[in-house]
Structures are given as structure tokens and as C-alpha cells.
C-alpha atoms as a PDB file:
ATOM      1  CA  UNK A   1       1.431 -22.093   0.545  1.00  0.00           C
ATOM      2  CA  UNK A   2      -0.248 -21.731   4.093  1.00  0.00           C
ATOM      3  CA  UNK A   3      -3.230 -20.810   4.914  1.00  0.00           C
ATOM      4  CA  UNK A   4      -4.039 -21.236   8.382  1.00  0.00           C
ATOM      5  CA  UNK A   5      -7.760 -20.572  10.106  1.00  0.00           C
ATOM      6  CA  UNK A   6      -6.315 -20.419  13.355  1.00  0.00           C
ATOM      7  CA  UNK A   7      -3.745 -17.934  14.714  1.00  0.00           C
ATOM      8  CA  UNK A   8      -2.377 -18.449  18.454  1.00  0.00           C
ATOM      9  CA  UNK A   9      -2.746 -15.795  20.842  1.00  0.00           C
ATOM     10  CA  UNK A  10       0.360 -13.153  20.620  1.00  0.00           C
ATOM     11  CA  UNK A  11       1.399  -9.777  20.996  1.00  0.00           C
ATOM     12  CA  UNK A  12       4.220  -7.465  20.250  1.00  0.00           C
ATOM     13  CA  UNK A  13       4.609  -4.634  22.530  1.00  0.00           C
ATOM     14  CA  UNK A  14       6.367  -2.713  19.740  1.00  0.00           C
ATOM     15  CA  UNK A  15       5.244  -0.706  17.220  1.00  0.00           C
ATOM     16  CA  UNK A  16       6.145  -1.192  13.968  1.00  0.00           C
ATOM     17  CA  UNK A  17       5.539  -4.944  14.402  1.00  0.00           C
ATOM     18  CA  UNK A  18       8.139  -6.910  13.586  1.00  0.00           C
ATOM     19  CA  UNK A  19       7.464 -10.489  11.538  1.00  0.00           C
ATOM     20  CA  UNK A  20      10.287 -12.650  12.583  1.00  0.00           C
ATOM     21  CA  UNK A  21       8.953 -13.397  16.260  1.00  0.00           C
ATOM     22  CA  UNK A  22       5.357 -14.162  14.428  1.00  0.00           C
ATOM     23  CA  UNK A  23       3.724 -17.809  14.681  1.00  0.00           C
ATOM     24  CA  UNK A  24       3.068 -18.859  12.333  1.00  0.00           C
ATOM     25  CA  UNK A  25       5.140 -16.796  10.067  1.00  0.00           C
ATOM     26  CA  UNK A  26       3.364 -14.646   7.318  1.00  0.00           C
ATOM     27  CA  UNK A  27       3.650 -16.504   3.718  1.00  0.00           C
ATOM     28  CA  UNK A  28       5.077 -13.617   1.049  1.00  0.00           C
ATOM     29  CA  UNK A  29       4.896 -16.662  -1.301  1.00  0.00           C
ATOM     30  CA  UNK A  30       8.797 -17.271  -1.368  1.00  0.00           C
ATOM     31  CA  UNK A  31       8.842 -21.194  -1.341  1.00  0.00           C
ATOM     32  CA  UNK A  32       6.289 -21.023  -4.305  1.00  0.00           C
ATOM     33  CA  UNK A  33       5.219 -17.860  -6.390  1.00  0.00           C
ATOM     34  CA  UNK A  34       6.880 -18.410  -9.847  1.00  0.00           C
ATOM     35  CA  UNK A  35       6.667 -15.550 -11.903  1.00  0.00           C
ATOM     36  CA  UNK A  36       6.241 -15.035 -16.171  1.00  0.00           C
ATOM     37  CA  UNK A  37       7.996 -12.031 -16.866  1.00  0.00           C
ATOM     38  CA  UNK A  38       5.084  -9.914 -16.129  1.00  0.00           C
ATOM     39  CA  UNK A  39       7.629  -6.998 -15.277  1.00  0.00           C
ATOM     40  CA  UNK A  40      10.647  -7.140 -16.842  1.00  0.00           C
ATOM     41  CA  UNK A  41      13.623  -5.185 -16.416  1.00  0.00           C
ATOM     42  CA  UNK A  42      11.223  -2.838 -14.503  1.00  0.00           C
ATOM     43  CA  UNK A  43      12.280  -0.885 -11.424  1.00  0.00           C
ATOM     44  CA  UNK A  44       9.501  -0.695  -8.077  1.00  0.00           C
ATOM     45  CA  UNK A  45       9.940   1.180  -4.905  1.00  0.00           C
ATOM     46  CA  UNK A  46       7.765  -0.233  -2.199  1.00  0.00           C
ATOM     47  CA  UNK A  47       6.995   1.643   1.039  1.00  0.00           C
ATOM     48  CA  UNK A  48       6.562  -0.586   4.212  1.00  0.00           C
ATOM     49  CA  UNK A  49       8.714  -3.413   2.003  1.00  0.00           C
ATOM     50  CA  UNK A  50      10.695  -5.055   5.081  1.00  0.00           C
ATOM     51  CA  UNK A  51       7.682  -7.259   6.168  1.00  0.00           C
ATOM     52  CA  UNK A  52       3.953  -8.242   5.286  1.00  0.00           C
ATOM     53  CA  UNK A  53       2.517  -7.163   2.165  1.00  0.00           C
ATOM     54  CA  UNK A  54       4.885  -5.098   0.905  1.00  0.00           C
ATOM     55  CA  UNK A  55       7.433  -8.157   1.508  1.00  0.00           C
ATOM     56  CA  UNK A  56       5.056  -9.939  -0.359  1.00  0.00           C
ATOM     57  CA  UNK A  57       4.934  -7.642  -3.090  1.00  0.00           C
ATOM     58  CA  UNK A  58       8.600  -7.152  -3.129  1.00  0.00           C
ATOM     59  CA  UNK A  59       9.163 -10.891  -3.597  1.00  0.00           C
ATOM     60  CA  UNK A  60       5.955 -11.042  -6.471  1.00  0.00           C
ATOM     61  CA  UNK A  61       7.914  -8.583  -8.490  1.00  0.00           C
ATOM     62  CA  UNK A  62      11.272  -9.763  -8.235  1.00  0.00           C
ATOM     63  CA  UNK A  63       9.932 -13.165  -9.608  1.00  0.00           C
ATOM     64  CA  UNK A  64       7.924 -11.267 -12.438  1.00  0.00           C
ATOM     65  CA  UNK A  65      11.473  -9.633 -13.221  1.00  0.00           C
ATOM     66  CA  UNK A  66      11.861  -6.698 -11.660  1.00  0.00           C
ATOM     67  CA  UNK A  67      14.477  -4.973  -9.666  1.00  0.00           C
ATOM     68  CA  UNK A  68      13.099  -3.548  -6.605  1.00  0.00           C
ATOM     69  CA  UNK A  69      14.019  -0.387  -3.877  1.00  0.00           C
ATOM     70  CA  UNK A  70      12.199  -1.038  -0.351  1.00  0.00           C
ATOM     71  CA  UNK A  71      11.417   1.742   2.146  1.00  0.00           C
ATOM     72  CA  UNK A  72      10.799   1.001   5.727  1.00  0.00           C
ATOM     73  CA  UNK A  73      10.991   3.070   8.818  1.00  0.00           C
ATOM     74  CA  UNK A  74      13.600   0.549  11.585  1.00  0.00           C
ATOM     75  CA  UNK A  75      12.652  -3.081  11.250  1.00  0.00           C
ATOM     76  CA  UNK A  76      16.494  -3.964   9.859  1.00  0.00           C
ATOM     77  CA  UNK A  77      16.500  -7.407  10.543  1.00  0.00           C
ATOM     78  CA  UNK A  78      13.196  -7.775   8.666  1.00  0.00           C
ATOM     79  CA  UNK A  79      14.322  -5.443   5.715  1.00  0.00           C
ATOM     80  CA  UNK A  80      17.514  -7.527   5.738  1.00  0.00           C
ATOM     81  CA  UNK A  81      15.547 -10.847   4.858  1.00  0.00           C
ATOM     82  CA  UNK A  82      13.228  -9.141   2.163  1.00  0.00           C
ATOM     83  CA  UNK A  83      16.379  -7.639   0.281  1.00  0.00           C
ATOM     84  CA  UNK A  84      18.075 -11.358   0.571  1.00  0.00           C
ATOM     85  CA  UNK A  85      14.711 -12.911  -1.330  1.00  0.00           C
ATOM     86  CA  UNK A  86      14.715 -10.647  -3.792  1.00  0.00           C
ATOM     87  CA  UNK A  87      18.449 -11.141  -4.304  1.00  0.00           C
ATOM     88  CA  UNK A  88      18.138 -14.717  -4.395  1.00  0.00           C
ATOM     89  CA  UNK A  89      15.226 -14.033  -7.388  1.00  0.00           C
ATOM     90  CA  UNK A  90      17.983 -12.938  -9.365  1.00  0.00           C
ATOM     91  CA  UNK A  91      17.443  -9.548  -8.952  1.00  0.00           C
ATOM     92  CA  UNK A  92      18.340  -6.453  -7.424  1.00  0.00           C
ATOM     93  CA  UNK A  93      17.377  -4.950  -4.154  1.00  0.00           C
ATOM     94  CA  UNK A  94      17.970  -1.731  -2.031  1.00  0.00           C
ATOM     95  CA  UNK A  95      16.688  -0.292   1.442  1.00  0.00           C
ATOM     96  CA  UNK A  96      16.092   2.553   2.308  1.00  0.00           C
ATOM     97  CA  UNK A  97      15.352   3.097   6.288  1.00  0.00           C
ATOM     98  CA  UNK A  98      13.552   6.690   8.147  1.00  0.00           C
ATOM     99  CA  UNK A  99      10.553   8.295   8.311  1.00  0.00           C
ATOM    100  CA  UNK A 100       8.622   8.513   5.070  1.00  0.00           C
ATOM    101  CA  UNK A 101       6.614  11.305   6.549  1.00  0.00           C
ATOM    102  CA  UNK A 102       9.894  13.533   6.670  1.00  0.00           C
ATOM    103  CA  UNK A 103       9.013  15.373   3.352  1.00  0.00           C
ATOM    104  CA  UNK A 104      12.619  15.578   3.368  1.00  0.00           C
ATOM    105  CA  UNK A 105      13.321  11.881   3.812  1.00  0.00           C
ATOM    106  CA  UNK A 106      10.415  11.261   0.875  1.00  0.00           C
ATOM    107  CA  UNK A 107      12.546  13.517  -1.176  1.00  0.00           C
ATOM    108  CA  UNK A 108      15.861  11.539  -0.299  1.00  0.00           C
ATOM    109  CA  UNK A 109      14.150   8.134  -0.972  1.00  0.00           C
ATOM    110  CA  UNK A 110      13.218   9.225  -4.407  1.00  0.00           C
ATOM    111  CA  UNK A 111      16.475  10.337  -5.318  1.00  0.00           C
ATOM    112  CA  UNK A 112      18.620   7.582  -3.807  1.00  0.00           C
ATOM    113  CA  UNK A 113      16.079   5.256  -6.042  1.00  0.00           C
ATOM    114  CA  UNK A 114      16.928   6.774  -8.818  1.00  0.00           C
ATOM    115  CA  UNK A 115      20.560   7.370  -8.268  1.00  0.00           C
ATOM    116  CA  UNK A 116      20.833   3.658  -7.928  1.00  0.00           C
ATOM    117  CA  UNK A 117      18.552   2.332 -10.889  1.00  0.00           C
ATOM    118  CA  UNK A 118      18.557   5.184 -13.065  1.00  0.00           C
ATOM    119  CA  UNK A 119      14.620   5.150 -13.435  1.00  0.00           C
ATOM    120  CA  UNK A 120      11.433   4.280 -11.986  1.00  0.00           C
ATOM    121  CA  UNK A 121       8.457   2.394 -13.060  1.00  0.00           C
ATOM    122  CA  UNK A 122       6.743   1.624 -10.220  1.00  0.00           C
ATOM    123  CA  UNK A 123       5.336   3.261  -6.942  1.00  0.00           C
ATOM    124  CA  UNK A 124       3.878   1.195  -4.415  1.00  0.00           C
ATOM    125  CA  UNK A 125       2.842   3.117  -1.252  1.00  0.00           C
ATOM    126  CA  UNK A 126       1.852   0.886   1.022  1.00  0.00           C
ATOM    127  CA  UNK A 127       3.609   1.633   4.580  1.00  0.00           C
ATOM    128  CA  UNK A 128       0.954   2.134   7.046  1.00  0.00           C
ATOM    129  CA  UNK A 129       0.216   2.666  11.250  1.00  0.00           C
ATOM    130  CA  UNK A 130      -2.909   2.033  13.508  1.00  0.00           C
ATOM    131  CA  UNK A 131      -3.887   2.233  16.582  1.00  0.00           C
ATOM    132  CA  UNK A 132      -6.893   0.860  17.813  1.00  0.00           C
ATOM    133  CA  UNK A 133      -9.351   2.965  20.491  1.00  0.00           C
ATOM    134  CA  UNK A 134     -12.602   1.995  21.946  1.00  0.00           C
ATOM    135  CA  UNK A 135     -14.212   5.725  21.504  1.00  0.00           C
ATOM    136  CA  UNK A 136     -13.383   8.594  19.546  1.00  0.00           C
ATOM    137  CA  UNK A 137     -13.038  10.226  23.070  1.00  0.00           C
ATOM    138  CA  UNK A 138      -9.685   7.961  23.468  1.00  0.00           C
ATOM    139  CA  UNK A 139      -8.196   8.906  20.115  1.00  0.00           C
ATOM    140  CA  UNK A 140      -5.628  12.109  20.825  1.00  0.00           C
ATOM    141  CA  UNK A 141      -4.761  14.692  18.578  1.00  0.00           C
ATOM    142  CA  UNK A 142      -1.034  13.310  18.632  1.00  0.00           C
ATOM    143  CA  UNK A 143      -2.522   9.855  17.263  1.00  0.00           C
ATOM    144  CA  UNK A 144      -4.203  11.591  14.826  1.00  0.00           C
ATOM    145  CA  UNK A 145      -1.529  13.184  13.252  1.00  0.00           C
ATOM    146  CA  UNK A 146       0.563  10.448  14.128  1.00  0.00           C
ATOM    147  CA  UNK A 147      -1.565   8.165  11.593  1.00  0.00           C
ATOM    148  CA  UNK A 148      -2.156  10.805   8.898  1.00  0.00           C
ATOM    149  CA  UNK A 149       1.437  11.632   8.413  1.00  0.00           C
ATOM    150  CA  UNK A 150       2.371   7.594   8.082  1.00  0.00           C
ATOM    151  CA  UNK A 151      -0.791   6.641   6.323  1.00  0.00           C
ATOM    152  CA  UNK A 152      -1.284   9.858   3.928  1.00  0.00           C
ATOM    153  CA  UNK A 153       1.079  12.527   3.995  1.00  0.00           C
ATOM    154  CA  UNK A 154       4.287  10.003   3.489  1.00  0.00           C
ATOM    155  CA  UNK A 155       2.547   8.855   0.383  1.00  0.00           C
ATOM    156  CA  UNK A 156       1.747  12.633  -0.828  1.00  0.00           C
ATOM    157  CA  UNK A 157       5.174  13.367  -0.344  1.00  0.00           C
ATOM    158  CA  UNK A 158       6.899  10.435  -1.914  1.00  0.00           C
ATOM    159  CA  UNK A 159       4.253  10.112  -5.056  1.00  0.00           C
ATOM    160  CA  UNK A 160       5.330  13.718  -5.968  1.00  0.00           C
ATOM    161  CA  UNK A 161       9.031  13.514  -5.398  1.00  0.00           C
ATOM    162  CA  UNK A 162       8.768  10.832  -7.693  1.00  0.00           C
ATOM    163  CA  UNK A 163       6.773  11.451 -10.497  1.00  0.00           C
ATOM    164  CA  UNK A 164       8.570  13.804 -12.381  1.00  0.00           C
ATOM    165  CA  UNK A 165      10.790  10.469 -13.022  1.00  0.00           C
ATOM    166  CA  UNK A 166       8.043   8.332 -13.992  1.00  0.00           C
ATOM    167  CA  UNK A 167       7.732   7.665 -17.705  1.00  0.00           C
ATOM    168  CA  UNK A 168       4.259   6.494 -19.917  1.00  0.00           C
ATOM    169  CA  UNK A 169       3.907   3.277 -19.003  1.00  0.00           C
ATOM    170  CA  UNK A 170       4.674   3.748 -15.219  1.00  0.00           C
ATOM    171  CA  UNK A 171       1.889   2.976 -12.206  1.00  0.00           C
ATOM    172  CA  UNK A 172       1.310   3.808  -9.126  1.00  0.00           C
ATOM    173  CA  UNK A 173      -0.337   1.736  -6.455  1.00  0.00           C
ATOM    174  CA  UNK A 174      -1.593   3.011  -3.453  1.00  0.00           C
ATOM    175  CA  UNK A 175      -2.927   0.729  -0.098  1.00  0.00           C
ATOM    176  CA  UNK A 176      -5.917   1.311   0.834  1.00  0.00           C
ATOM    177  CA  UNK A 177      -8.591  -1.019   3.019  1.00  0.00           C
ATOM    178  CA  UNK A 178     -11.926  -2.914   3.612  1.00  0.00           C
ATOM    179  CA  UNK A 179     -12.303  -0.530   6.075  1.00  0.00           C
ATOM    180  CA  UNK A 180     -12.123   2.512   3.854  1.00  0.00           C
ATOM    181  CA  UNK A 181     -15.860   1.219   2.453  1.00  0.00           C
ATOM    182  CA  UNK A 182     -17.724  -0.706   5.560  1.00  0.00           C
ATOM    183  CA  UNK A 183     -15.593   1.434   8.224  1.00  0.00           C
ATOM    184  CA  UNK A 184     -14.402  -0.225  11.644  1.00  0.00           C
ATOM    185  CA  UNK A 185     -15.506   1.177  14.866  1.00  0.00           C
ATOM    186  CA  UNK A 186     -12.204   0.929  16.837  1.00  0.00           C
ATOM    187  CA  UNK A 187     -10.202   2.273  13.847  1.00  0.00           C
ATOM    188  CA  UNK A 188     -11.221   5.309  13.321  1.00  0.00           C
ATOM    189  CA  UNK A 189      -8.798   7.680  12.145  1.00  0.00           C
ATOM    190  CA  UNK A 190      -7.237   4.379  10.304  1.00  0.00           C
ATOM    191  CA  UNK A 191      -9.957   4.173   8.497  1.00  0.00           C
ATOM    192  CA  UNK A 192     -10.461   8.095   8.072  1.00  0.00           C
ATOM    193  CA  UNK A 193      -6.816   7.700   6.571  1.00  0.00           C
ATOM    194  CA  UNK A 194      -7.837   4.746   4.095  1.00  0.00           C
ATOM    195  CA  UNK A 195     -10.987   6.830   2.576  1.00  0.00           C
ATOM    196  CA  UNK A 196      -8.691   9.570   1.918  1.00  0.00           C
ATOM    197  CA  UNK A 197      -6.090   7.109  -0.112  1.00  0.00           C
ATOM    198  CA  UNK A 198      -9.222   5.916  -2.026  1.00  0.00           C
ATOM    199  CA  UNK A 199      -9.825   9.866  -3.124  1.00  0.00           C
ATOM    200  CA  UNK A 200      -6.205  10.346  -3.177  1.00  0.00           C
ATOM    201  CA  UNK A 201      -5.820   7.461  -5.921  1.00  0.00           C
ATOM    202  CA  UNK A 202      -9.006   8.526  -8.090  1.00  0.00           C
ATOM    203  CA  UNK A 203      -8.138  11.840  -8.343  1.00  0.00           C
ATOM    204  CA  UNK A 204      -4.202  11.228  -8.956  1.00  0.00           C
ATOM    205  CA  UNK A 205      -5.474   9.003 -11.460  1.00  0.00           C
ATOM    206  CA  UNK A 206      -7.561  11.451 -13.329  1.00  0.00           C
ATOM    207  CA  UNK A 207      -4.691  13.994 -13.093  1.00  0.00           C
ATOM    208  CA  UNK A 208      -1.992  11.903 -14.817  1.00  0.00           C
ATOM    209  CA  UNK A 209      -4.214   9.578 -17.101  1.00  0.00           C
ATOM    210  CA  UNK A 210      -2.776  12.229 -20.017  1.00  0.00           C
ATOM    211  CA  UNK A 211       1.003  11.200 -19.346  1.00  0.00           C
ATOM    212  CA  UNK A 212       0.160   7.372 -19.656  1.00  0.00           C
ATOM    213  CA  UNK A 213       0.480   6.661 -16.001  1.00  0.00           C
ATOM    214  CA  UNK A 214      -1.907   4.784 -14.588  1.00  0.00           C
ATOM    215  CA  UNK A 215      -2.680   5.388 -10.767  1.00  0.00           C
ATOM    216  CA  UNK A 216      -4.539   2.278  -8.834  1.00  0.00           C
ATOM    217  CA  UNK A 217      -5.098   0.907  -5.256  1.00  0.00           C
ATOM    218  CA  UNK A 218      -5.901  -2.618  -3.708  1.00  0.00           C
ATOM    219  CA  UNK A 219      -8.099  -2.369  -0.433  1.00  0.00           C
ATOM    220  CA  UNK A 220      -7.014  -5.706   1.629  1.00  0.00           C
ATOM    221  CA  UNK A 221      -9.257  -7.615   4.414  1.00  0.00           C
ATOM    222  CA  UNK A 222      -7.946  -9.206   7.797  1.00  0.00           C
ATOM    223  CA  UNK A 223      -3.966  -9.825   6.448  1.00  0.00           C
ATOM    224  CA  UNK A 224      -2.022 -11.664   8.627  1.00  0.00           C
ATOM    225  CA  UNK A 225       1.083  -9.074   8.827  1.00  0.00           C
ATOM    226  CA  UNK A 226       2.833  -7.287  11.585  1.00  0.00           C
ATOM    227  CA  UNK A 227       0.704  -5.018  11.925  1.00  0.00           C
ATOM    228  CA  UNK A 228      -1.820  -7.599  14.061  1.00  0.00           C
ATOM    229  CA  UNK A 229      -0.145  -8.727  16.388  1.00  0.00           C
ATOM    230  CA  UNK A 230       1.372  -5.305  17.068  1.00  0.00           C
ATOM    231  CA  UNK A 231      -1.813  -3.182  17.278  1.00  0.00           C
ATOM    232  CA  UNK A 232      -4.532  -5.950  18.643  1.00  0.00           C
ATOM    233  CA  UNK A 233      -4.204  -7.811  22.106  1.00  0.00           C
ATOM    234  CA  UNK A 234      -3.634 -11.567  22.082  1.00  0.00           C
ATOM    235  CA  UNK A 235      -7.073 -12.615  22.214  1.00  0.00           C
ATOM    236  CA  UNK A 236      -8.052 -10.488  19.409  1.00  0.00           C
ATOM    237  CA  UNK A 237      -5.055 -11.611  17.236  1.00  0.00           C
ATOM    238  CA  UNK A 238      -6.989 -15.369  17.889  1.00  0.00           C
ATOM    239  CA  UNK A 239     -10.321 -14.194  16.534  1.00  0.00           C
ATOM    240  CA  UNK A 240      -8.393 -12.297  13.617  1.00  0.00           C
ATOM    241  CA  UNK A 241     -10.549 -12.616   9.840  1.00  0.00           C
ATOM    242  CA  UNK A 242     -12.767 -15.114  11.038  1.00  0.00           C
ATOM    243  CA  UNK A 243     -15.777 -12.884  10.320  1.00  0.00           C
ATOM    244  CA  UNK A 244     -14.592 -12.991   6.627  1.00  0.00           C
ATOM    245  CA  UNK A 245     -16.856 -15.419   4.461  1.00  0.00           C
ATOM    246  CA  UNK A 246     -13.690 -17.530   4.119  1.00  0.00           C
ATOM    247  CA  UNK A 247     -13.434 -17.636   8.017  1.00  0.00           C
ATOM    248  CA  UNK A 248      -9.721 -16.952   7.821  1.00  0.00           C
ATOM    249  CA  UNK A 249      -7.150 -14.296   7.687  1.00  0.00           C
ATOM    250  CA  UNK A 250      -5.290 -13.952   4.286  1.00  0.00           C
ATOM    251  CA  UNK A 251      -1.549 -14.180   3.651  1.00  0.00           C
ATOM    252  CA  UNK A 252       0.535 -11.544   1.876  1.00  0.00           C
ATOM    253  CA  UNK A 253       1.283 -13.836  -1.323  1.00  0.00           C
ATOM    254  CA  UNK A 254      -2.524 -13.673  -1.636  1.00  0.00           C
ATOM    255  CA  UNK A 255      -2.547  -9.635  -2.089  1.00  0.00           C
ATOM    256  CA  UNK A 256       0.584  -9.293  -3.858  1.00  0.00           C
ATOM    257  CA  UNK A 257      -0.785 -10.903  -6.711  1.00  0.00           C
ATOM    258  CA  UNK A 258      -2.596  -8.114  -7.540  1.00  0.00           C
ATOM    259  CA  UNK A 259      -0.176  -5.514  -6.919  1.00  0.00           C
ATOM    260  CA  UNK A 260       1.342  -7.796 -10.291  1.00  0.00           C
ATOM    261  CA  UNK A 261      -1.807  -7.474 -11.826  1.00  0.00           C
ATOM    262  CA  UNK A 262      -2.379  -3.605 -11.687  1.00  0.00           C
ATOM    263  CA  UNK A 263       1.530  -2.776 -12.444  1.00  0.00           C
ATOM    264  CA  UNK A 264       1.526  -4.659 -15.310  1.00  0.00           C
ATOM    265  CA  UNK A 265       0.815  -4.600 -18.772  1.00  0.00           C
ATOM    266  CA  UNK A 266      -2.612  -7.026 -18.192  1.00  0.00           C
ATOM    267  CA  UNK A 267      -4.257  -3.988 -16.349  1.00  0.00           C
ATOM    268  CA  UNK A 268      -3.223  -1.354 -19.137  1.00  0.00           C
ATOM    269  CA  UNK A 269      -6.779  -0.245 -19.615  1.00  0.00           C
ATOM    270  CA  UNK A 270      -7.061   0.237 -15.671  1.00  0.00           C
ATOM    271  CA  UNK A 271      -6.633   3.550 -13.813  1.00  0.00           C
ATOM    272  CA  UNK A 272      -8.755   4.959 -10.613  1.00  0.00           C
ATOM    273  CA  UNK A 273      -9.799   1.558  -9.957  1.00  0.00           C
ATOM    274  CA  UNK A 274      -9.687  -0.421  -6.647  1.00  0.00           C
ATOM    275  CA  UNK A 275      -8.920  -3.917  -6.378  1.00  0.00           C
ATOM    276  CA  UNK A 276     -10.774  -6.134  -2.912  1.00  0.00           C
ATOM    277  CA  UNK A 277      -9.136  -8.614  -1.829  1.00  0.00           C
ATOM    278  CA  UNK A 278     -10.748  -9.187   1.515  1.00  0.00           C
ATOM    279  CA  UNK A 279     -11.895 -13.115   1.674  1.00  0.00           C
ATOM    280  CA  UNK A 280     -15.313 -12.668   0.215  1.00  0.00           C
ATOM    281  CA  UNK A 281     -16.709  -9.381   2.009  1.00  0.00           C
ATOM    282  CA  UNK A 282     -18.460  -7.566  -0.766  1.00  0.00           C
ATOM    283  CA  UNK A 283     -17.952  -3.781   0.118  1.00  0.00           C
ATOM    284  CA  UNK A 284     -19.778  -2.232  -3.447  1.00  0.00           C
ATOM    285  CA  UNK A 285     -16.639   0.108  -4.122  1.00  0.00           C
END
């Protein structure tokens, strides 16, 4: 498993990113994550699954057993290669492409999900935008709502077209970030967005504690994902986590471990709870 200090200067011009021109390439922990069952003969759906952490996270559960459904807005090519290492975990995959913030779409996912699995165990929202501004000044109400309805009304929409389905036993896991708790000052209605998943989940989780599902988010640090290079300019993308106490960026396999964690039967006594995994910056949340 890789995990490089350094990251040469690059830059997509396209948003959403797309991982297969990255260098180097994200590690979702194919060539080594071998799973123990953790999730057996469960079914996931995970939003933002074609690349990055939710790649990651596809591939983690797949290896733990599980037969996973993958939303993603157009990346093809890179939803194309996440289905194919699931498949070639022995299990099954489908995608699912459009707009997640389409309530309609949401309610389409849900039901093509279930259609082809015949349940649901697990919901991982995770499919986020951002788009970094110098001032607050800079940041238009289109980019606003552009974030909010990717970031937090796609995830409203799908958690409730979904959990009518879900069964005692079933989680949900929601992305949040670092920057939900220490804030970043050229993110901010990104971060904005984050806080509100970190309410979202606590108060989800205190709604649905009484059906046995157990609601739970995982607030990452500087990933190395799609998103970077497609949001930051190449000099930035150089710089990118070394401010972390590790002095690196992490990798995807490195998060999607404890998606595992907190959708399986380890974390059964878990619920409202957010999981750091941000390279050493302690955040007190």
C-alpha cells in the first residue's frame, strides 16, 4: 500500500474530478485489503462510489462480503473500474449514474437498489462538491446552492427514500470532514455543508436508535481523491496534507476501514458518533 508525502503538481479542469488521469493514482486498497467476513451477504449503496473514498469503501466491503450498489453523477469510465473490483471480489456490483440531488433521481436510486438486491443494509452517503473562494464576497448564491444540494440535500433525499427498507441491524454512514470542527477559510460553504452532516447524523441517529439502526459519520483529513486535483490549483495540490502531523495526505484504503468498522457488527453499541481520520489533527469532536 502507498503512501506517498509528495504529490506532483496537477490539475483537472473538470469538475467532478476524475481519478484515472491522477499521479500517482489514489490506493482504494485493491492489491492488498483482505477482508474477514465482517459483512456478509450484506447489501451497501455508496454515493460518490466511482472514485476516491467511496471506491475505497466499495472495494473494503466487497472483500468483507458484501454486495454493493454505487451512485455517481458522470465519471463512467471511473464507475466502470470500481464495479469491475468489486466483481472480481466475488461479489456483486451495480451503478447507478445522475444527479443525487434530483429528489426524484434519490427516489429512483433507492428503488433500482432494491429492485436489484431485494434489500438494503447499508447507506453510505458520501458524494460530495467544493469549490474553493478566497472571500465570502467571491462565493455566489448559485455556488451555494450548488454545494448544499450535492453535499446535503442529495443525502436528505436518498437517506429517506431508503429507510423505510432498512431493517434492525442496518447503518447509515454519512461523510462528513476535519473541516466541519477546525473550519477552513477558503471553504466556506463546504465546510458550512459538513457541520450540517455532523447535526444531520446525530439527530438521524437519535430518531431511529428505537428501530435498531444505527446512524454514524467519519470526518476525513487531506485525502488524496479527485476531488484535489479538481478543486485546488497545481501548486496547492503539491503542498496537499502536509500540515497534518503525519506530513502527508491519506489514501482512501486508509478511511474505508472505518466505514467497515461502523457498518459492522464490531461498532453495534455505536450510533451519533463520529469517527477522525485526519493524520493526527485532534479536532475535540
Amino acid at each position: 500500500m502507498s503512501t506517498p508525502k509528495d504529490l506532483p503538481p496537477q490539475h483537472q479542469k473538470r469538475q467532478p474530478g476524475l481519478e484515472s488521469p491522477m499521479h500517482p493514482q489514489p490506493d482504494s486498497g485493491a492489491d492488498d485489503y483482505v477482508g474477514s467476513g465482517r459483512l456478509n451477504d450484506r447489501v451497501a449503496l455508496v454515493t460518490g462510489g466511482d472514485s476516491g473514498i467511496g471506491r475505497a469503501i466499495a472495494v473494503a466491503f466487497a472483500r468483507e462480503g458484501a454486495d454493493v450498489a454505487i451512485s455517481y453523477l458522470d465519471e463512467h469510465g471511473d464507475a466502470k473500474e470500481t464495479v469491475a473490483l468489486v466483481e472480481e471480489s466475488g461479489r456483486k456490483c451495480l451503478a447507478i449514474a445522475g444527479d443525487l440531488a434530483d429528489n426524484a433521481h434519490a427516489d429512483g436510486v433507492a428503488q433500482k437498489v432494491l429492485k436489484h438486491f431485494g434489500k438494503l443494509d447499508i447507506l453510505v452517503n458520501n458524494a460530495a462538491e467544493q469549490h474553493p473562494q478566497e472571500s465570502i464576497e467571491d462565493v455566489g448564491a448559485e455556488q451555494v446552492e450548488a454545494t448544499f444540494r450535492t453535499n446535503v440535500f442529495a443525502m436528505f433525499h436518498l437517506t429517506r427514500a431508503v429507510l423505510p427498507h432498512l431493517k434492525k441491524g442496518a447503518a447509515i454512514l454519512n461523510t462528513t470532514s476535519v473541516t466541519a470542527y477546525r473550519g477552513s477559510a477558503h471553504l466556506l460553504d463546504y465546510s458550512a455543508t459538513k457541520g450540517a452532516i455532523v447535526s444531520f447524523t446525530r439527530s438521524l441517529a437519535l430518531q431511529v436508535v428505537e428501530r435498531g439502526i444505527r446512524v454514524n459519520g467519519v470526518a476525513p483529513g487531506p485525502i488524496w481523491t479527485p476531488l484535489i486535483p479538481s478543486t485546488f490549483t497545481a501548486k496547492e495540490v503539491a503542498e496537499f496534507g502536509k500540515k497534518t502531523p503525519m506530513g502527508r495526505p491519506g489514501q482512501p484504503f486508509e478511511v474505508a476501514a472505518g466505514y467497515v468498522f461502523l457498518a459492522s457488527d464490531a461498532a453495534s453499541y455505536i450510533t451519533g458518533q463520529i469517527l477522525h481520520i485526519n493524520g493526527g489533527e485532534v479536532v475535540n469532536g
